[in-house]
C-alpha atoms as a PDB file:
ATOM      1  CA  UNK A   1      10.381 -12.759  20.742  1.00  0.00           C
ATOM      2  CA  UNK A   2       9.984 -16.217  19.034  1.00  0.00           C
ATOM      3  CA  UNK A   3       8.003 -16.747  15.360  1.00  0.00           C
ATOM      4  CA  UNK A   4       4.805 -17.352  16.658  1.00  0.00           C
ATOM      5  CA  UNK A   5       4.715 -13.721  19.120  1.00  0.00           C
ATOM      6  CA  UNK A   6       5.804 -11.719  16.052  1.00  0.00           C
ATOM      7  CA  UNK A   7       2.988 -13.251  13.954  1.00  0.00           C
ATOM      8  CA  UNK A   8       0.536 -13.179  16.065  1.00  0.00           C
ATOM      9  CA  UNK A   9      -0.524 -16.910  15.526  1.00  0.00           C
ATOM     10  CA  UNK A  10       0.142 -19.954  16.995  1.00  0.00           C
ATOM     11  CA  UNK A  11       2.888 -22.622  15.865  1.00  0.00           C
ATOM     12  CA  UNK A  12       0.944 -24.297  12.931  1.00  0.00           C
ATOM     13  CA  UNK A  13      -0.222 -20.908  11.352  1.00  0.00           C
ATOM     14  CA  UNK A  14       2.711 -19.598  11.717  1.00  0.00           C
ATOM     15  CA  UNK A  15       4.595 -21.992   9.555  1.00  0.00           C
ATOM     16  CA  UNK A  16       1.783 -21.684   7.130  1.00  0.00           C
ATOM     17  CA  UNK A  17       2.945 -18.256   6.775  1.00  0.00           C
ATOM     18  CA  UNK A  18       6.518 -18.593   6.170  1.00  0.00           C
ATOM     19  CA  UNK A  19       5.462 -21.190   3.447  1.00  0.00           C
ATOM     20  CA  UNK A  20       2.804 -19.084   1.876  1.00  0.00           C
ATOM     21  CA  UNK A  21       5.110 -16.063   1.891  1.00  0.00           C
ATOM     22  CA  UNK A  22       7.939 -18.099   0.490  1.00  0.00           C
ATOM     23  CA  UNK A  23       5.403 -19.660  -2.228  1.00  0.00           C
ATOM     24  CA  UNK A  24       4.078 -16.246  -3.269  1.00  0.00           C
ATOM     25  CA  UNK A  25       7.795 -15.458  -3.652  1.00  0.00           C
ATOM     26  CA  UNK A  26       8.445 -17.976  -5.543  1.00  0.00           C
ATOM     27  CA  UNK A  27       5.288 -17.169  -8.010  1.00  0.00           C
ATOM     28  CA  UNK A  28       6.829 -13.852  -8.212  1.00  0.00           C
ATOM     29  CA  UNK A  29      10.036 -15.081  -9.653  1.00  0.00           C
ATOM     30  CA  UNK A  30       8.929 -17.433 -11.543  1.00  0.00           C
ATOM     31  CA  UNK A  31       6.189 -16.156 -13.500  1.00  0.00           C
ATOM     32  CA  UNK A  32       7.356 -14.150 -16.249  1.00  0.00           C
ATOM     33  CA  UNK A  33       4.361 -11.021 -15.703  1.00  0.00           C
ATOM     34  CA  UNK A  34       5.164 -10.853 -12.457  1.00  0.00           C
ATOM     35  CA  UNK A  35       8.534 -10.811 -12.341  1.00  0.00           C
ATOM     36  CA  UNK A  36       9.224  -8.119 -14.962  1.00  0.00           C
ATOM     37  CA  UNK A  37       7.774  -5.084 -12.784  1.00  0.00           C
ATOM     38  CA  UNK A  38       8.785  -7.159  -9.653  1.00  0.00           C
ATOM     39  CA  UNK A  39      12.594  -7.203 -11.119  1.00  0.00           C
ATOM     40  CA  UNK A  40      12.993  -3.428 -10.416  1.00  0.00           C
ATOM     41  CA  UNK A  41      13.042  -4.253  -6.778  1.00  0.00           C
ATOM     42  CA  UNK A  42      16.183  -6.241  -7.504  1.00  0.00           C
ATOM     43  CA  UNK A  43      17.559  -4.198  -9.448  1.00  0.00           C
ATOM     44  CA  UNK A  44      17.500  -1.759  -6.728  1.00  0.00           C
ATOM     45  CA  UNK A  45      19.266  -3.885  -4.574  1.00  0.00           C
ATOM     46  CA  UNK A  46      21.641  -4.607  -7.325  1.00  0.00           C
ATOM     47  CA  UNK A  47      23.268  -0.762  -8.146  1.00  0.00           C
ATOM     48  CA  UNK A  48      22.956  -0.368  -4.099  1.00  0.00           C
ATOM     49  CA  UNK A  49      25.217  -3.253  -3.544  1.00  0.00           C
ATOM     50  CA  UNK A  50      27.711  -2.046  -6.189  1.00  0.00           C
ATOM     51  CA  UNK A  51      27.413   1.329  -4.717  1.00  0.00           C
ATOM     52  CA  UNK A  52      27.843   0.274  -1.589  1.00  0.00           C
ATOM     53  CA  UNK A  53      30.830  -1.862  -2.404  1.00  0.00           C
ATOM     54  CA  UNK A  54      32.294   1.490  -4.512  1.00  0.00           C
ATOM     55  CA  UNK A  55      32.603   3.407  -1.633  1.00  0.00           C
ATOM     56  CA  UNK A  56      33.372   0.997   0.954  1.00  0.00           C
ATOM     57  CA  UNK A  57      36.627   0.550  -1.509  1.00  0.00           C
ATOM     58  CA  UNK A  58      37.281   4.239  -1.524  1.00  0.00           C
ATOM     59  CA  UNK A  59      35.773   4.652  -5.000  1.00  0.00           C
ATOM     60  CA  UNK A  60      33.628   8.150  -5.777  1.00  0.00           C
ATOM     61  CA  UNK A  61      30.710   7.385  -6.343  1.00  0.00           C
ATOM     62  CA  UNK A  62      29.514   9.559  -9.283  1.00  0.00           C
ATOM     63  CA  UNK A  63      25.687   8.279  -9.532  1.00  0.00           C
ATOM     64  CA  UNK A  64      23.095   5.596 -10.333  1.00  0.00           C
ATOM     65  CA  UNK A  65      20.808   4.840 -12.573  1.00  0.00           C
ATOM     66  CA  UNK A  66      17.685   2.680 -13.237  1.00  0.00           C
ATOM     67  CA  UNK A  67      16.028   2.018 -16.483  1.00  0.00           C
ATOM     68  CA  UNK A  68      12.634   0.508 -17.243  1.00  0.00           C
ATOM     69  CA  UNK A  69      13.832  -2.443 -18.552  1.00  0.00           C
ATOM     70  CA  UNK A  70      14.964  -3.661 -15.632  1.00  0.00           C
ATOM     71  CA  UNK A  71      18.984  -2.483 -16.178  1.00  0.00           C
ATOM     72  CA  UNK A  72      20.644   0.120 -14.361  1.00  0.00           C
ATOM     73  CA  UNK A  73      24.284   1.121 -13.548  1.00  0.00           C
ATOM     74  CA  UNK A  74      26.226   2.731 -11.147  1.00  0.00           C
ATOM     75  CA  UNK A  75      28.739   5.521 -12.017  1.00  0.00           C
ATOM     76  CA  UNK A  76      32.121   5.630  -9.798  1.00  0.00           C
ATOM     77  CA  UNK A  77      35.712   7.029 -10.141  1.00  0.00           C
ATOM     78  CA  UNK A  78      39.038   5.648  -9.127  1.00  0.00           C
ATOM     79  CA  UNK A  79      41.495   3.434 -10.280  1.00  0.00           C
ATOM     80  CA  UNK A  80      39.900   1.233 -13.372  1.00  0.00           C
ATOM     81  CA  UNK A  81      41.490  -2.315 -12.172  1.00  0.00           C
ATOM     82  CA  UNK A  82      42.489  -3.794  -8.781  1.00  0.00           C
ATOM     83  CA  UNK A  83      40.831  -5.390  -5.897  1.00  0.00           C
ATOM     84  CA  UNK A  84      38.348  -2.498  -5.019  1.00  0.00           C
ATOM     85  CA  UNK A  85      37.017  -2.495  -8.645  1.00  0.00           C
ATOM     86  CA  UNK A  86      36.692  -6.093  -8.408  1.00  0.00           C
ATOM     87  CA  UNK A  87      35.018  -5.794  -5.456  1.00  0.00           C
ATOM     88  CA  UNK A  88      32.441  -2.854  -6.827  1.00  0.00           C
ATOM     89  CA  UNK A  89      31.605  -5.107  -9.917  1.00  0.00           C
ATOM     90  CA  UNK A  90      31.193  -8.494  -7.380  1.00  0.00           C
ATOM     91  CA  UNK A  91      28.915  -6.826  -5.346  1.00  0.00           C
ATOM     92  CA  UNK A  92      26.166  -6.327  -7.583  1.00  0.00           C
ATOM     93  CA  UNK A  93      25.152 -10.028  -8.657  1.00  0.00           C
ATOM     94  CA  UNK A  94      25.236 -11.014  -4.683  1.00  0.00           C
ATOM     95  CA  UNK A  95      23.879  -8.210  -3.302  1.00  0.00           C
ATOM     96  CA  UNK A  96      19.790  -9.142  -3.200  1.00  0.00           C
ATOM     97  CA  UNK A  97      20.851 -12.853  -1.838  1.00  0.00           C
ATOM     98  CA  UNK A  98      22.936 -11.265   1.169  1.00  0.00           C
ATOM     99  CA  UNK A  99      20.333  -8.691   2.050  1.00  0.00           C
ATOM    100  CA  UNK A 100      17.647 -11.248   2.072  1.00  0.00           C
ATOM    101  CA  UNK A 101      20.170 -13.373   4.509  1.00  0.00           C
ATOM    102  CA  UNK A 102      20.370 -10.431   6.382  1.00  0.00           C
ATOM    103  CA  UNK A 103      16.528  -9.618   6.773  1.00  0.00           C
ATOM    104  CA  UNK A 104      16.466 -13.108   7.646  1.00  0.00           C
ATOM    105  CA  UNK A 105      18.366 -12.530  10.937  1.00  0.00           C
ATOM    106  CA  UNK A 106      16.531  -9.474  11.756  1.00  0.00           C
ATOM    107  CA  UNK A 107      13.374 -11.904  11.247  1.00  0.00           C
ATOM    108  CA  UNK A 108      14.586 -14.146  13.259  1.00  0.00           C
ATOM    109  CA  UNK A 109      15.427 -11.736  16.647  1.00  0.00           C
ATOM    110  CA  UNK A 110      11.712  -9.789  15.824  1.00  0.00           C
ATOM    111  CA  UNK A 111      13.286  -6.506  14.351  1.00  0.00           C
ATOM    112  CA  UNK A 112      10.802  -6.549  11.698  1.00  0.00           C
ATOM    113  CA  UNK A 113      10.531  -2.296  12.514  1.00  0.00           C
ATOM    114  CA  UNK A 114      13.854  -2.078  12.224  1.00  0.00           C
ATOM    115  CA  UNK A 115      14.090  -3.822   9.231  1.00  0.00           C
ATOM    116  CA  UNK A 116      11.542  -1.924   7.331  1.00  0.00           C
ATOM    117  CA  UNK A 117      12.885   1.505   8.357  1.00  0.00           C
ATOM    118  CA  UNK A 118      16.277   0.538   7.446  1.00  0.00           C
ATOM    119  CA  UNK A 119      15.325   0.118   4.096  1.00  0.00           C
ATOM    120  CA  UNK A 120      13.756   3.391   3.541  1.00  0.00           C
ATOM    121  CA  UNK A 121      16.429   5.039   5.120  1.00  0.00           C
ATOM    122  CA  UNK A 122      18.785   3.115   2.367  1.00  0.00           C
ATOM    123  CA  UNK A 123      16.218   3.636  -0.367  1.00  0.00           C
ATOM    124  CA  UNK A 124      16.419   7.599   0.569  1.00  0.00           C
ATOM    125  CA  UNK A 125      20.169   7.498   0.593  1.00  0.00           C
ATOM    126  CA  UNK A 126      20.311   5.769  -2.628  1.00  0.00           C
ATOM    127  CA  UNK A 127      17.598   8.532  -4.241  1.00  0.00           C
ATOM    128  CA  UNK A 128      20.294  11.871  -3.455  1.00  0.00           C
ATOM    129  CA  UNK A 129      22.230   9.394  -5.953  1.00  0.00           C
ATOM    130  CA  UNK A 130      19.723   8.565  -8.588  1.00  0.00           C
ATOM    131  CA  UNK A 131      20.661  10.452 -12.093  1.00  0.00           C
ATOM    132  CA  UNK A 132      17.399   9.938 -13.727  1.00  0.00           C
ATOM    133  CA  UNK A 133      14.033  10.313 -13.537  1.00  0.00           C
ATOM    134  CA  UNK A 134      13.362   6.443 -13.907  1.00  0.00           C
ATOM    135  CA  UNK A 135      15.698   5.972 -11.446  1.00  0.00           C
ATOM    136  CA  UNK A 136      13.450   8.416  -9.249  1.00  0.00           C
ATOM    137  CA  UNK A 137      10.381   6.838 -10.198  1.00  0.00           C
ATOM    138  CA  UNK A 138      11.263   3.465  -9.063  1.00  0.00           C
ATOM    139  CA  UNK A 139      12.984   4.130  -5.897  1.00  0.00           C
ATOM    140  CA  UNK A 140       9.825   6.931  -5.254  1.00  0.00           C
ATOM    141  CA  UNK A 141       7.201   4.485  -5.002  1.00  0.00           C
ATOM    142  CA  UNK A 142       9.308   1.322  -3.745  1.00  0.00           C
ATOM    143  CA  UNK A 143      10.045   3.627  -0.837  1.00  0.00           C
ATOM    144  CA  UNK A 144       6.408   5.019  -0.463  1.00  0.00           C
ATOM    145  CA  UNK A 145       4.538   1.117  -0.457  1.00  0.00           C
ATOM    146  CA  UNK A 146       7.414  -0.183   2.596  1.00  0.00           C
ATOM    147  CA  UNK A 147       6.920   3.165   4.266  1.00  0.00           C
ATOM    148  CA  UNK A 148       3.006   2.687   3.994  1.00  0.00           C
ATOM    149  CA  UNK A 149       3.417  -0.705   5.425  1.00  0.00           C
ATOM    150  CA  UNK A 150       5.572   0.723   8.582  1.00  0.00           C
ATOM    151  CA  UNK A 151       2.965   3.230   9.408  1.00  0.00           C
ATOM    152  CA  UNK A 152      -0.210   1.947   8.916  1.00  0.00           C
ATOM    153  CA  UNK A 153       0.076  -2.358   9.286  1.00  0.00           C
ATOM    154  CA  UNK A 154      -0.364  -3.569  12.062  1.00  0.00           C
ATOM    155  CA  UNK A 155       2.684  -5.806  13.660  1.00  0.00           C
ATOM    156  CA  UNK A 156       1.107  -9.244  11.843  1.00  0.00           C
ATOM    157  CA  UNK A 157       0.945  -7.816   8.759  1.00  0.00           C
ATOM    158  CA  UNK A 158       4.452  -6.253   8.799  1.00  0.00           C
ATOM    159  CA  UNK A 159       5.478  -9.205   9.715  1.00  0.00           C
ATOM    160  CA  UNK A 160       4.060 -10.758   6.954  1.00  0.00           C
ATOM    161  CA  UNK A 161       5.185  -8.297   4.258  1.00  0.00           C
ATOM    162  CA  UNK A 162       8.964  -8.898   5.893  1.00  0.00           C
ATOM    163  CA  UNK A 163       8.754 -12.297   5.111  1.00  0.00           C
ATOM    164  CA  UNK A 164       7.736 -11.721   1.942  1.00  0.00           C
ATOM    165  CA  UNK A 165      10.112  -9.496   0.804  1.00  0.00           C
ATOM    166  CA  UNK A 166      13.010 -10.881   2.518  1.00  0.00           C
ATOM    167  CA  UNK A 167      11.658 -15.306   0.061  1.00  0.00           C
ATOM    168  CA  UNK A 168      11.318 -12.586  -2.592  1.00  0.00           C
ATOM    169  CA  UNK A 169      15.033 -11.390  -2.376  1.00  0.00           C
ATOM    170  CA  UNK A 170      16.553 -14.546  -1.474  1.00  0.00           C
ATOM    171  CA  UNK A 171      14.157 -16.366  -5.080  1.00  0.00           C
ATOM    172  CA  UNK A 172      15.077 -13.178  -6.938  1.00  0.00           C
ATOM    173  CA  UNK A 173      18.714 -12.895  -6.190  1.00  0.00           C
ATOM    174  CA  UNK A 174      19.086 -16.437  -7.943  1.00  0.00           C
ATOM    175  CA  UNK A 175      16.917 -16.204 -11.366  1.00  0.00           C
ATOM    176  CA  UNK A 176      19.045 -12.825 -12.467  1.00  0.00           C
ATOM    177  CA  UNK A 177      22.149 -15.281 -12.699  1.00  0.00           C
ATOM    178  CA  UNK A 178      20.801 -17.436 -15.141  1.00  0.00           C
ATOM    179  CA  UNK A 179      19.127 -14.454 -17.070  1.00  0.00           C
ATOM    180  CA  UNK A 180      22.928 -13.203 -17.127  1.00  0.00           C
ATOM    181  CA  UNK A 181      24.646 -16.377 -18.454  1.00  0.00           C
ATOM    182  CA  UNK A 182      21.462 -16.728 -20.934  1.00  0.00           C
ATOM    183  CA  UNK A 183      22.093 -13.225 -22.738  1.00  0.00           C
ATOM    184  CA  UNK A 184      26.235 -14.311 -22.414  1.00  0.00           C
ATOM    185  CA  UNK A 185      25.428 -17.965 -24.497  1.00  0.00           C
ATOM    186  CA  UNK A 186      24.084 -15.456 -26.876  1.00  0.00           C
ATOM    187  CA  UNK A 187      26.631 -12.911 -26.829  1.00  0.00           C
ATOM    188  CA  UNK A 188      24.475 -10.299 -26.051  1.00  0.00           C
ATOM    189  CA  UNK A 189      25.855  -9.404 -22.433  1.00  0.00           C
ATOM    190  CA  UNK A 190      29.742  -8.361 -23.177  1.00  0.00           C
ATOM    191  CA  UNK A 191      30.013  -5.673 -20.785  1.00  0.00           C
ATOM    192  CA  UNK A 192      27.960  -7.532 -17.487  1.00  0.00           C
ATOM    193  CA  UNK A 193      29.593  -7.597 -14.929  1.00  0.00           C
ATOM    194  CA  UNK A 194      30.986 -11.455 -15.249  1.00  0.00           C
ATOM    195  CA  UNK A 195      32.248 -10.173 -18.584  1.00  0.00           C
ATOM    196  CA  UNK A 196      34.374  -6.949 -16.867  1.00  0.00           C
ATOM    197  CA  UNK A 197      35.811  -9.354 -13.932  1.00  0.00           C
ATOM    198  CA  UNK A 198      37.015 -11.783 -16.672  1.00  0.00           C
ATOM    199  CA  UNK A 199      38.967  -8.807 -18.305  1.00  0.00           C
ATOM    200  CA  UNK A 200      40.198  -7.580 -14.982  1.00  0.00           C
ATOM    201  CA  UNK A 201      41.277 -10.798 -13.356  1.00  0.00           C
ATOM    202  CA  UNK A 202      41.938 -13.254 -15.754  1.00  0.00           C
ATOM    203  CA  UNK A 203      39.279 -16.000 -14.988  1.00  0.00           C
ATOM    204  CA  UNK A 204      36.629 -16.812 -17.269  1.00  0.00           C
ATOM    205  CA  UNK A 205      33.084 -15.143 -17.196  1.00  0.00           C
ATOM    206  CA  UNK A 206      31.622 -18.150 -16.438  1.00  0.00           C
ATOM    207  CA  UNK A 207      33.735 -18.916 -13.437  1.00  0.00           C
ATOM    208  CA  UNK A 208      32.271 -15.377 -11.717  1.00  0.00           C
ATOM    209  CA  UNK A 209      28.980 -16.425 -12.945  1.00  0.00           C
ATOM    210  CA  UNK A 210      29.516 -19.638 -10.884  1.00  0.00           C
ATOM    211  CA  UNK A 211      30.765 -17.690  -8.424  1.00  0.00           C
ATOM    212  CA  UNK A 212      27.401 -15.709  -8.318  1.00  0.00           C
ATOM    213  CA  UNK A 213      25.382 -18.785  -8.534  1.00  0.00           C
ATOM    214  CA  UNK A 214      27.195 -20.462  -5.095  1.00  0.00           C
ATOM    215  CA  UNK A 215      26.682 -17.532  -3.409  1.00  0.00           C
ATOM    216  CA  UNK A 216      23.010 -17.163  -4.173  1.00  0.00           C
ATOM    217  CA  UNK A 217      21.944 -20.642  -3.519  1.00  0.00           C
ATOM    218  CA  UNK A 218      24.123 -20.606  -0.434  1.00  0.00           C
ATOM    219  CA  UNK A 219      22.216 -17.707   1.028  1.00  0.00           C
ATOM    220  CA  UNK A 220      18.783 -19.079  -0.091  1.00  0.00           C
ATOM    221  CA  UNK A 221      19.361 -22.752   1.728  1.00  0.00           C
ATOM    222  CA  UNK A 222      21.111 -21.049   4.944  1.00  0.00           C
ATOM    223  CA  UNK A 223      18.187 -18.718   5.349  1.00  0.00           C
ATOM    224  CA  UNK A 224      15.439 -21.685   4.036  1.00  0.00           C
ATOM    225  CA  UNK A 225      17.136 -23.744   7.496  1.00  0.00           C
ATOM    226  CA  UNK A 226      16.326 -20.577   9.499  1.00  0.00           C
ATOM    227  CA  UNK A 227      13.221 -19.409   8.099  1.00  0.00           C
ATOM    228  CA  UNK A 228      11.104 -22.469   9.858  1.00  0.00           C
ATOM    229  CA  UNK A 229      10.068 -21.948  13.302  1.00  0.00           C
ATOM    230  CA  UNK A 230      12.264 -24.053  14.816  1.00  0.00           C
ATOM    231  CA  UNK A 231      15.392 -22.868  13.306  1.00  0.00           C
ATOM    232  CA  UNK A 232      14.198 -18.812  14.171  1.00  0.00           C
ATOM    233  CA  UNK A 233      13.799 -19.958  18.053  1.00  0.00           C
ATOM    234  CA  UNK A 234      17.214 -21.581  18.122  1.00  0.00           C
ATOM    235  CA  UNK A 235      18.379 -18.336  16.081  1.00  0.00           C
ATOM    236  CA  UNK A 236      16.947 -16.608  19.126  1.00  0.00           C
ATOM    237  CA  UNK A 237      18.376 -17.957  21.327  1.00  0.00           C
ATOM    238  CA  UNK A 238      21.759 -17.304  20.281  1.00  0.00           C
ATOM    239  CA  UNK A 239      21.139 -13.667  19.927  1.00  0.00           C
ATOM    240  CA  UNK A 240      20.030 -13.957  23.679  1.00  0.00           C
END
């Protein structure tokens, strides 16, 4: 299934929709009203990543929580320094980036179904874990509006909303990095997660919010190369 047979449209239109999705995105990030409610979504993707990362280290993973101003952390037991707590706190920073990348390879082999029910099923998983009722709140009706889209879109539209959300990860994995080193210029962020991998490891806070940073961007221009039309056929064709 190229671009154009998972859209629905022909060539032209459909490259006016990865643009206008990845536009809309971009207005989403960019524009502080929009972005505050819209920042839950990464934050989401944020505690999953570092709760993901917890237990694929072997760490217990205790609970999470969300907060309406956008914060949220993720309780986990097990030893307090070494690789697989560096890991846990890495993983949170990167996470929205990589699982935009990742949509963008389901995108590009036409697994937009897929896609969309793997997220609820993750967005369920992550609820058992949720320790307030925030927490519930958010992941409640972030799970309810992709479900809604799954059942009752047609194929187009899905396809639209999956580009959508996978520009809005890959913008809003990026702007949360310069947020952090922001609140760090003005010492206001002294336990982030730069701040604990500086005590852990040695390097500086900025180096891991460097770190972040290449990451991010890295996954936003591989996946702007393969979000064109083009680039998704060739994609294609490598997955056979």
């Amino acid at each position: 299934m190229d671009l154009t047979e998972l859209l629905g449209v022909g060539g032209e239109s459909a490259s006016g929709v990865v643009l206008g999705t990845a536009l809309v995105a971009f207005v989403i990030v960019a524009v502080r009203r929009l972005w505050l409610p819209a920042r839950n979504v990464i934050t989401i993707v944020h505690e999953g990543g570092h709760a993901l990362a917890a237990l694929l280290t072997g760490r217990r993973l205790d609970g999470i929580k969300l907060h309406a101003d956008t914060s949220g952390v993720t309780l986990s037991r097990g030893k307090p320094s070494g690789p697989g707590m560096v890991i846990m706190l890495f993983a949170g920073y990167v996470a929205p980036s990589l699982v935009g990348l990742g949509f963008t390879i389901l995108l590009g082999v036409g697994r937009v179904t897929e896609l969309l029910w793997a997220s609820i099923v993750v967005l369920a998983l992550m609820l058992i874990m949720v320790r307030n009722v925030y927490g519930v709140f958010s992941l409640v009706v972030t799970g309810v509006g992709v479900f809604l889209v799954s059942w009752y879109a047609t194929p187009e539209w899905q396809g639209v909303f999956a580009y959508l959300a996978t520009w809005f990860l890959l913008f809003g994995g990026v702007r949360p990095v310069f947020e952090l080193q922001s609140k760090r210029s003005r010492r206001g962020a002294q336990q982030s997660d730069a701040d604990q991998l500086a005590r852990l490891t040695g390097l500086p806070g900025i180096a891991w919010v460097t770190l972040f940073l290449v990451v991010n961007l890295g996954s936003l221009a591989t996946a702007a190369t393969w979000l064109t039309p083009e680039a998704v056929g060739r994609l294609v064709g490598l997955f056979g």
